[in-house]
C-alpha atoms as a PDB file:
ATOM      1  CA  UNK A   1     166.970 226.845  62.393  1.00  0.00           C
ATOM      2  CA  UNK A   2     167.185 223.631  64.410  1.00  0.00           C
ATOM      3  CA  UNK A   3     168.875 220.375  63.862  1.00  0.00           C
ATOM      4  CA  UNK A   4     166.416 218.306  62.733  1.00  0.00           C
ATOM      5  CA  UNK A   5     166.848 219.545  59.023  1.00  0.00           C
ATOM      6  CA  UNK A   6     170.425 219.574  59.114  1.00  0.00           C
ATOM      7  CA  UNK A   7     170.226 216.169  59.906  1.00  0.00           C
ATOM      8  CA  UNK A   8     167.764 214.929  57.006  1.00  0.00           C
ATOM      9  CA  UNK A   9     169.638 216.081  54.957  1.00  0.00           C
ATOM     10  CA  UNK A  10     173.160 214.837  56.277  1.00  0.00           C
ATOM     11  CA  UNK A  11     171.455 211.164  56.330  1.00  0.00           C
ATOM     12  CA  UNK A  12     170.551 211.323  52.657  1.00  0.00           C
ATOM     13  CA  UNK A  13     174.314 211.014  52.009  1.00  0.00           C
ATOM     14  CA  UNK A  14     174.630 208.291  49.939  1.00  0.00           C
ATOM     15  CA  UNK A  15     175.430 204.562  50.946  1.00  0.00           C
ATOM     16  CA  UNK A  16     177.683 202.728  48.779  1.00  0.00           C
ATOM     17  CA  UNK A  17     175.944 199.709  47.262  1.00  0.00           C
ATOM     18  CA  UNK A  18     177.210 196.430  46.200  1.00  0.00           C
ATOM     19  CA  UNK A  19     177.357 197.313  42.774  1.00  0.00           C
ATOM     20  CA  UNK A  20     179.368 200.228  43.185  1.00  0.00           C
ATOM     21  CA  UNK A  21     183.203 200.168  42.156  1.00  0.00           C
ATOM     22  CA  UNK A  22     185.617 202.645  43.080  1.00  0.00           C
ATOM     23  CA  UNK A  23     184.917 205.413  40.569  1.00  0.00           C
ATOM     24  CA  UNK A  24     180.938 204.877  40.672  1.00  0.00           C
ATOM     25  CA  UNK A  25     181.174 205.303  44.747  1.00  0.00           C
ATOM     26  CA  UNK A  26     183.876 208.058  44.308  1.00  0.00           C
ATOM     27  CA  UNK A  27     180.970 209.812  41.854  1.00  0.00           C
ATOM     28  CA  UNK A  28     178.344 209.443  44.661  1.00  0.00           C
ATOM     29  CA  UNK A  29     179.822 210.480  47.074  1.00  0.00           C
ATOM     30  CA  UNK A  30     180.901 213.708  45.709  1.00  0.00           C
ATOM     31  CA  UNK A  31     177.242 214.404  44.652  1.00  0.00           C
ATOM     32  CA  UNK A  32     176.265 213.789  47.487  1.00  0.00           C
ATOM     33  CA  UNK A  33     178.362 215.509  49.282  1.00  0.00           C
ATOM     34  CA  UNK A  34     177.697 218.817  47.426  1.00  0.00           C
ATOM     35  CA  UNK A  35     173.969 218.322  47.479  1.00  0.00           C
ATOM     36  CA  UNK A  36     174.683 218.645  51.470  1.00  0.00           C
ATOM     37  CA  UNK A  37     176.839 221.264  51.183  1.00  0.00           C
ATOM     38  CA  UNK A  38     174.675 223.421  48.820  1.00  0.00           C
ATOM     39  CA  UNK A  39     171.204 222.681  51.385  1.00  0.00           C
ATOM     40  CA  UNK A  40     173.289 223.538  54.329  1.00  0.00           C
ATOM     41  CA  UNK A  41     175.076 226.303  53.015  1.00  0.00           C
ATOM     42  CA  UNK A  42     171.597 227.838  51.976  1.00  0.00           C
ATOM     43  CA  UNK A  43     169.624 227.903  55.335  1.00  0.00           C
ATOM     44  CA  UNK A  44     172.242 227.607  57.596  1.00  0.00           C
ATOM     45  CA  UNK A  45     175.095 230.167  59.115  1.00  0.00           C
ATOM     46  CA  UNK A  46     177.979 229.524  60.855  1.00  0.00           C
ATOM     47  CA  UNK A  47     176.557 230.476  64.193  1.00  0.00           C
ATOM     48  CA  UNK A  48     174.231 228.156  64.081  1.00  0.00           C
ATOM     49  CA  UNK A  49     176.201 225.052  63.342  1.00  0.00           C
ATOM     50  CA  UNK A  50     178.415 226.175  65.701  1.00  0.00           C
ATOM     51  CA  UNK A  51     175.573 226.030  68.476  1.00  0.00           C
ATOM     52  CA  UNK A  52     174.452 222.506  67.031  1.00  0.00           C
ATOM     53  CA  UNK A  53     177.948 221.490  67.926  1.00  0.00           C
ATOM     54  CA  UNK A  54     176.604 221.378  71.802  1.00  0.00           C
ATOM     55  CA  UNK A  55     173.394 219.613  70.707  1.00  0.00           C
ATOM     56  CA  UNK A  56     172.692 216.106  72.906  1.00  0.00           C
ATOM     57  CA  UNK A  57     171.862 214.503  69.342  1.00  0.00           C
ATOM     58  CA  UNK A  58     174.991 212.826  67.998  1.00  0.00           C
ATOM     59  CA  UNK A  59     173.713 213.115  64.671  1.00  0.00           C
ATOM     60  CA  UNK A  60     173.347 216.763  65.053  1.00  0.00           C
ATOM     61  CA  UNK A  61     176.907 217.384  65.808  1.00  0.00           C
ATOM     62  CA  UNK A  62     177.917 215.030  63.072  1.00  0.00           C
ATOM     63  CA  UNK A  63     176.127 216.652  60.806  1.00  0.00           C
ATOM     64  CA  UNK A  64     177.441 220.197  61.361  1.00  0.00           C
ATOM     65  CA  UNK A  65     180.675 219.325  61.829  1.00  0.00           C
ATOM     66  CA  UNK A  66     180.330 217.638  58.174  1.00  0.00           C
ATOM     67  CA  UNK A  67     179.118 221.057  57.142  1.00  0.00           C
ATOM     68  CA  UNK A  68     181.844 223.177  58.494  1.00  0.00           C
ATOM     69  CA  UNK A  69     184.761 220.864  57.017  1.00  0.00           C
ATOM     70  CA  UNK A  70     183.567 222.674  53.935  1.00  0.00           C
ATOM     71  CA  UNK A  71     182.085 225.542  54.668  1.00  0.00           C
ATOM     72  CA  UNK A  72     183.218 226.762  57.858  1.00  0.00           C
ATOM     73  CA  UNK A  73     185.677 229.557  58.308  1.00  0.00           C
ATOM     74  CA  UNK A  74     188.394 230.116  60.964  1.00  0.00           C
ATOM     75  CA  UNK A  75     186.209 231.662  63.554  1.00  0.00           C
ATOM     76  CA  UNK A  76     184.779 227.611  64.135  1.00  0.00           C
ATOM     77  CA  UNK A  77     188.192 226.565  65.263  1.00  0.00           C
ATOM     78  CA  UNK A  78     188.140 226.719  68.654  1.00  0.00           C
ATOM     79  CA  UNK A  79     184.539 225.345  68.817  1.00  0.00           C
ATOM     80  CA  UNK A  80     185.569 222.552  66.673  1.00  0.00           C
ATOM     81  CA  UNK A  81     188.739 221.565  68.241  1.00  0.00           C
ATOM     82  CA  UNK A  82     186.448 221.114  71.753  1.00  0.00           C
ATOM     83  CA  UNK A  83     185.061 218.322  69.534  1.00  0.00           C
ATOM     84  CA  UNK A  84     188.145 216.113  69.469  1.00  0.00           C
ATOM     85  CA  UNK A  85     187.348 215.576  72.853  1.00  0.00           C
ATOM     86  CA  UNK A  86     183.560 213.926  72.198  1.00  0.00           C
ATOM     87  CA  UNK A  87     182.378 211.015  73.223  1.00  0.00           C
ATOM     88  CA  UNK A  88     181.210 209.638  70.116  1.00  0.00           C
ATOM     89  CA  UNK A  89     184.207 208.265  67.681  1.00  0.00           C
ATOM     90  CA  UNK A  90     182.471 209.300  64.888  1.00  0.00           C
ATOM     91  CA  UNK A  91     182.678 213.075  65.613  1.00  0.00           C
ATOM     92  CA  UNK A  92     186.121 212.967  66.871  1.00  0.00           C
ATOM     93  CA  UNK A  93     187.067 211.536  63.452  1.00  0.00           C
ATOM     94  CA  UNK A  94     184.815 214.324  62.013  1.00  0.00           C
ATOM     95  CA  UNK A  95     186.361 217.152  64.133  1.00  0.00           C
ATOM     96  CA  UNK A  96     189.929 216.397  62.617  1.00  0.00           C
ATOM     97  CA  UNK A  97     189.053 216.595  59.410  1.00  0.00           C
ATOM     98  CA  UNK A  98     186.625 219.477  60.195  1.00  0.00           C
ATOM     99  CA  UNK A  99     189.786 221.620  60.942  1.00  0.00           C
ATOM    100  CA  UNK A 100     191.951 220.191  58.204  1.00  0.00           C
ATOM    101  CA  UNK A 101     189.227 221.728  56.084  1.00  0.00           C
ATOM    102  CA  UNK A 102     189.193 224.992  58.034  1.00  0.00           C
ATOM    103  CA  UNK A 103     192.848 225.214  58.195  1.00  0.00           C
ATOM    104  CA  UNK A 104     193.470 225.276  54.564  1.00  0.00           C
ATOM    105  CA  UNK A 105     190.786 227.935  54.153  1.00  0.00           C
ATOM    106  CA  UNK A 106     192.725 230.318  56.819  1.00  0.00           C
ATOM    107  CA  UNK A 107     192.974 233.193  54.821  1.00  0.00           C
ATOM    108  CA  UNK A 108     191.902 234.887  51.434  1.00  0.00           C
ATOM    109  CA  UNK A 109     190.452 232.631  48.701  1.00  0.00           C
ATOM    110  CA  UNK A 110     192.892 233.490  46.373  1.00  0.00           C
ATOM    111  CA  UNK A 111     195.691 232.607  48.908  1.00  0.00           C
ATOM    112  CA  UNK A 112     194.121 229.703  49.812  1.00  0.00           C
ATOM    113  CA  UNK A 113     193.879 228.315  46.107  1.00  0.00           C
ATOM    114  CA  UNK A 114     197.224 228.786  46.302  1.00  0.00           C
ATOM    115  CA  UNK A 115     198.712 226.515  49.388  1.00  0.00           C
ATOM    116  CA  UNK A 116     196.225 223.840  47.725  1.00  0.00           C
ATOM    117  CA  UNK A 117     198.326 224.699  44.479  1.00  0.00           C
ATOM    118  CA  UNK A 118     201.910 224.488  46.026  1.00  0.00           C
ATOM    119  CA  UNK A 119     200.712 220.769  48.718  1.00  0.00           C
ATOM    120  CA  UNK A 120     200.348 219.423  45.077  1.00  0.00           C
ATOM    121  CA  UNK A 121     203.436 220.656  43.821  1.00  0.00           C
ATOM    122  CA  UNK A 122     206.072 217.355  43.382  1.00  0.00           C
ATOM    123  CA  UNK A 123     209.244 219.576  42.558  1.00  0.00           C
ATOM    124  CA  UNK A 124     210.642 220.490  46.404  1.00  0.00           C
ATOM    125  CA  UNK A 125     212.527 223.527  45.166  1.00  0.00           C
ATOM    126  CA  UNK A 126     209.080 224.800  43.330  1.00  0.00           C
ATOM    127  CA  UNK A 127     206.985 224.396  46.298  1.00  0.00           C
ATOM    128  CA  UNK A 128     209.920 225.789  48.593  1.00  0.00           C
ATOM    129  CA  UNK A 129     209.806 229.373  46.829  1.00  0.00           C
ATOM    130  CA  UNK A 130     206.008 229.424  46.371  1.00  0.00           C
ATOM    131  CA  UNK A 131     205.524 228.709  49.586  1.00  0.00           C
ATOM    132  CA  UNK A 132     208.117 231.273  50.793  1.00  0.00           C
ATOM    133  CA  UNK A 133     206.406 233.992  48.267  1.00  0.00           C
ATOM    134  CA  UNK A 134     202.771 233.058  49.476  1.00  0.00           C
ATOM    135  CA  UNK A 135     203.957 233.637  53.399  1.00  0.00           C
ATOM    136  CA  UNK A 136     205.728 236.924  52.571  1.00  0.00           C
ATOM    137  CA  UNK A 137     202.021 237.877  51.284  1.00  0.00           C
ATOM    138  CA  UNK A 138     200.439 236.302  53.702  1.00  0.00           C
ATOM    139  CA  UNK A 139     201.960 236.286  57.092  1.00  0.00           C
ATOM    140  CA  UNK A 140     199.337 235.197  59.545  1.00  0.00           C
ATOM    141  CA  UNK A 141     198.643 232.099  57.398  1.00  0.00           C
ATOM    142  CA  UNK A 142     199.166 229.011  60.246  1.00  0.00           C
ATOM    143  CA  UNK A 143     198.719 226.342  57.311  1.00  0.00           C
ATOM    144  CA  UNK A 144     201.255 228.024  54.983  1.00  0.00           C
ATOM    145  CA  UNK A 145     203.895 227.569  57.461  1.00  0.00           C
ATOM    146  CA  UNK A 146     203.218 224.321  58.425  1.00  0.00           C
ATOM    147  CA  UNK A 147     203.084 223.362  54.685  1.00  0.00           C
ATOM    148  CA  UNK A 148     206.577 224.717  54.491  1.00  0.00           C
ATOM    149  CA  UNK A 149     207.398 222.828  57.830  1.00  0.00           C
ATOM    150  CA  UNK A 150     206.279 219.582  56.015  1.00  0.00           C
ATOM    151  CA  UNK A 151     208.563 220.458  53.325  1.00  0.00           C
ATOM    152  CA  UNK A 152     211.360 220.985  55.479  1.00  0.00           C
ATOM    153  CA  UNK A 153     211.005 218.091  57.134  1.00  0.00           C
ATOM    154  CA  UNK A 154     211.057 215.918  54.122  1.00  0.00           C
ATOM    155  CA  UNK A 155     214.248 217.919  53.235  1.00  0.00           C
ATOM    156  CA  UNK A 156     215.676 216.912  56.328  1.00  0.00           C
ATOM    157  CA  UNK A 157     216.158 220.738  57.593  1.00  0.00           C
ATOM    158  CA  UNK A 158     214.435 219.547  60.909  1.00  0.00           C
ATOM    159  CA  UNK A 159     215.329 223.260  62.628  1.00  0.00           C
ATOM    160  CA  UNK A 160     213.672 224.840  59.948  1.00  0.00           C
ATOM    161  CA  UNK A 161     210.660 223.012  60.030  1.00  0.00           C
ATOM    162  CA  UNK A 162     210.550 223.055  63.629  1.00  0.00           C
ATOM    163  CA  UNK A 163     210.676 227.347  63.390  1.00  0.00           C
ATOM    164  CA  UNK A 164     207.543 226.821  61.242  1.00  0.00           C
ATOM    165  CA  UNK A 165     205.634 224.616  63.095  1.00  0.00           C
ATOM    166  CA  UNK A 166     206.205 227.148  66.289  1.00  0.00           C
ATOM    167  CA  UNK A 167     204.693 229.958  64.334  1.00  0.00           C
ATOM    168  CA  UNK A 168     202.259 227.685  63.005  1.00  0.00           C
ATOM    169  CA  UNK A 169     201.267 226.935  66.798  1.00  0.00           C
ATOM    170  CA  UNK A 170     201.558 230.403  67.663  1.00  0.00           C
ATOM    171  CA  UNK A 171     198.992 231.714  65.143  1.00  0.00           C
ATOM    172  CA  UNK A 172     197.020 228.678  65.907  1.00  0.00           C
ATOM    173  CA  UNK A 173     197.240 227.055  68.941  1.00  0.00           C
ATOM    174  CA  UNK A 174     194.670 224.442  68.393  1.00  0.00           C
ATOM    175  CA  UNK A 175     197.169 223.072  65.618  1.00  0.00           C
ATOM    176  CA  UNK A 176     197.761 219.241  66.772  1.00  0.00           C
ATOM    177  CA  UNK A 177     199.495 218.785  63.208  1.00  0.00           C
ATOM    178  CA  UNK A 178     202.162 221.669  63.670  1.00  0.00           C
ATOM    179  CA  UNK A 179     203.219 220.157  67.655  1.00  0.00           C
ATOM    180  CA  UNK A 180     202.943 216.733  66.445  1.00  0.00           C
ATOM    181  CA  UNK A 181     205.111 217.604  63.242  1.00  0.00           C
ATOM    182  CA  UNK A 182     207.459 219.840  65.784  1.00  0.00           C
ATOM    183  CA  UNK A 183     207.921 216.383  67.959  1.00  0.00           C
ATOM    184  CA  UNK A 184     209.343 214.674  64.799  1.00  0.00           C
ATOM    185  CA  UNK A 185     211.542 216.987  64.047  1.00  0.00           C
ATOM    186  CA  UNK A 186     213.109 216.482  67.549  1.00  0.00           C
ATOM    187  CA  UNK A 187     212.808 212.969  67.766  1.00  0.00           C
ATOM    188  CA  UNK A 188     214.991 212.986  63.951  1.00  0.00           C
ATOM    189  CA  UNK A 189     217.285 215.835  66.181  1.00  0.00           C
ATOM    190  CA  UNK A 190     217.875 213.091  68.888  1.00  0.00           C
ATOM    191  CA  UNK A 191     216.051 215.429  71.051  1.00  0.00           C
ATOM    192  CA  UNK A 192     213.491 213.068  73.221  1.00  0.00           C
ATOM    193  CA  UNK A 193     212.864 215.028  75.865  1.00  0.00           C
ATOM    194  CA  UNK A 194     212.007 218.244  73.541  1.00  0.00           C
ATOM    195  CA  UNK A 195     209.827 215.399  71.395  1.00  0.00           C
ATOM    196  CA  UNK A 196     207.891 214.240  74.316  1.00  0.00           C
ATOM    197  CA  UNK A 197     206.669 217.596  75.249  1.00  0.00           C
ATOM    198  CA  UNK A 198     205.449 218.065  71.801  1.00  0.00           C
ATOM    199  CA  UNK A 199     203.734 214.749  71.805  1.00  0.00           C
ATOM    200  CA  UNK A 200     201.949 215.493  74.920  1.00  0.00           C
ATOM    201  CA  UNK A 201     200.750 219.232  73.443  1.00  0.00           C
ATOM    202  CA  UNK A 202     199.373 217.376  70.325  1.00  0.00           C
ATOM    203  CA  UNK A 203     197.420 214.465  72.174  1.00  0.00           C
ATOM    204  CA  UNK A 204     196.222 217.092  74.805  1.00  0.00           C
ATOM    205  CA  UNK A 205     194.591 218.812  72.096  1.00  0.00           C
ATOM    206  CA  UNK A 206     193.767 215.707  69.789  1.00  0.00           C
ATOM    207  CA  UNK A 207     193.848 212.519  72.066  1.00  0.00           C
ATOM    208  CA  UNK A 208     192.473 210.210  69.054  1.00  0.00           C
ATOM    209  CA  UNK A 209     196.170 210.711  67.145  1.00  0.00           C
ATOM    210  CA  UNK A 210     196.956 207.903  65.701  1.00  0.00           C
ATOM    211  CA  UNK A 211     200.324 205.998  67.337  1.00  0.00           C
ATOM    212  CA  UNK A 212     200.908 208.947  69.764  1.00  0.00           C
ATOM    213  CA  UNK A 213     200.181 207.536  72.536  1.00  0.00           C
ATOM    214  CA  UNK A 214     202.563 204.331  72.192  1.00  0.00           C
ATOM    215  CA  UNK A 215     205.016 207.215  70.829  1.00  0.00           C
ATOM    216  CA  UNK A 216     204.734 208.841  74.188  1.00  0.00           C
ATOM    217  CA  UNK A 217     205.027 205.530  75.939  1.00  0.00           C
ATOM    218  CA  UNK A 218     208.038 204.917  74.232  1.00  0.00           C
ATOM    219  CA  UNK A 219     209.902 208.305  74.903  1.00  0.00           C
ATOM    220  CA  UNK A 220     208.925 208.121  78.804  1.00  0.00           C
ATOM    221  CA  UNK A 221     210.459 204.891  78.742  1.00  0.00           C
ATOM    222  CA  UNK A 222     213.739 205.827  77.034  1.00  0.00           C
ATOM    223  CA  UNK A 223     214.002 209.024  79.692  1.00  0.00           C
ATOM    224  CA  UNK A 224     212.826 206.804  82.404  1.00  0.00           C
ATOM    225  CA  UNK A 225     212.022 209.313  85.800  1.00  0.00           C
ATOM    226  CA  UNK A 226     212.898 212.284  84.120  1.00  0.00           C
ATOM    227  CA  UNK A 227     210.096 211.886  81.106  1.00  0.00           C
ATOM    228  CA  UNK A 228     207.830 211.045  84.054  1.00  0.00           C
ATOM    229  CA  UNK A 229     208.788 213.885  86.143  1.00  0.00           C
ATOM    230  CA  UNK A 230     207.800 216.228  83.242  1.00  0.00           C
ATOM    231  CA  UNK A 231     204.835 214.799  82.732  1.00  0.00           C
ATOM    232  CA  UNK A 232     203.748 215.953  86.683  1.00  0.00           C
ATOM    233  CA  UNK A 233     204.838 219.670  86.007  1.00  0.00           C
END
C-alpha cells in the first residue's frame, strides 16, 4: 500500500470555514478525524506507516504520523521519536503528539482507560491511590508513572516525582516529558546543575520544546564554566 492513498485521504480533513464557531469546527473536526482514522485503520498496518515515515513526500509522513497518534501502538516509538528531528515543522509538531497518543496507549486497553480515567481525576488524593493501584497492576507502564510524577510534582514531593520520571525514562527512553518533568523537579530542589542535564536529555531527544532552550541558556549562565564544561563531556 503506498502513500498516495494515505494522503487523499489525510487532505480531505476538513478546513474550518468562516462560518464555523467553536462547537461547529470542534464537530468537524472530530468527523473528520475519525473518517481518517477508520480509512486508514482499514487498509493500512502499522508497518507500513511506519515505512511511510521515511517517505521524501512531506505529506506522506504527515499523514502517517496523523494515523499513528491514534492508532499506533508502542512498537512506533522509536520510529516516531526519529521524527522530532524532521525538517518540516509540521511533522515535528505531529511527532509529539504522535507519541503523546502512543504513550497513553502503552499497555492493555483496559489499563489504559484507566490512566485516561485517573489524568481527569481533580481530587489529588483520588488520583494518588488509583494511580498507585494501576502501577502495582501494571508495572512496565512508562505513562502511569509519569502521571504519578505530574502529581507529585504539583504536590510539591519533587523527590518523588523525580523517582517516577527515572523509571518513566528507564522503561522509555524516548520520554522527553519524563526528563523534562525530572529537570523541574531539580530546578524547584535548587539543583541547577542536576536540572541542566535533564534539560539537555529532553531537547536532545525533542529539540522543538517549547522554552527549553532559553531554560538551558539560563542554567549555563547561572553555573557559568562549569554548566559549559558539562555540556563538552
Amino acid at each position: 500500500m503506498g502513500a498516495a492513498l494515505l494522503v487523499e485521504y489525510y487532505q480531505r480533513m476538513p478546513t474550518r470555514r468562516a462560518k464555523d464557531d467553536a462547537e461547529t469546527w470542534r464537530k468537524r473536526q472530530e468527523e473528520g478525524r475519525q473518517k481518517f482514522l477508520n480509512l486508514a485503520r482499514a487498509r493500512y498496518t502499522e508497518g507500513t506507516l511506519l515505512r511511510l515515515l521515511e517517505n521524501q513526500d512531506l505529506r506522506a509522513r504527515r499523514a502517517a504520523l496523523a494515523a499513528l497518534c491514534k492508532i499506533g501502538t508502542m512498537e512506533a516509538s522509536e520510529a516516531t521519536a526519529a521524527r522530532l528531528q524532521d525538517e518540516d515543522a509540521e511533522v515535528r509538531q505531529l511527532a509529539a503528539d504522535a507519541l503523546w497518543g502512543l504513550w497513553f496507549r502503552g499497555d492493555t486497553e483496559e489499563n489504559n482507560q484507566e490512566l485516561q480515567r485517573l489524568v481527569r481525576v481533580r481530587d489529588r488524593d483520588k488520583a494518588l491511590t488509583g494511580l498507585d493501584q494501576l502501577i502495582g497492576r501494571a508495572p512496565q507502564f512508562a505513562e502511569a508513572y509519569n502521571q504519578r510524577a505530574v502529581l507529585f510534582f504539583r504536590l510539591k514531593q519533587y523527590d518523588r516525582s523525580i523517582a517516577d520520571c527515572e523509571k518513566a525514562v528507564q522503561l522509555n527512553p524516548h520520554h522527553f516529558g519524563a526528563l523534562a518533568g525530572m529537570a523541574q523537579c531539580y530546578v524547584q530542589l535548587r539543583k541547577p546543575k542536576a536540572a541542566l542535564k535533564a534539560f539537555r536529555c529532553a531537547l536532545n531527544i525533542n529539540p522543538n520544546l517549547d522554552g527549553v532552550a532559553e531554560t538551558i541558556r539560563a542554567l549555563e549562565t547561572t553555573l557559568g564554566e562549569e554548566g559549559r564544561k558539562d555540556d563538552k563531556k
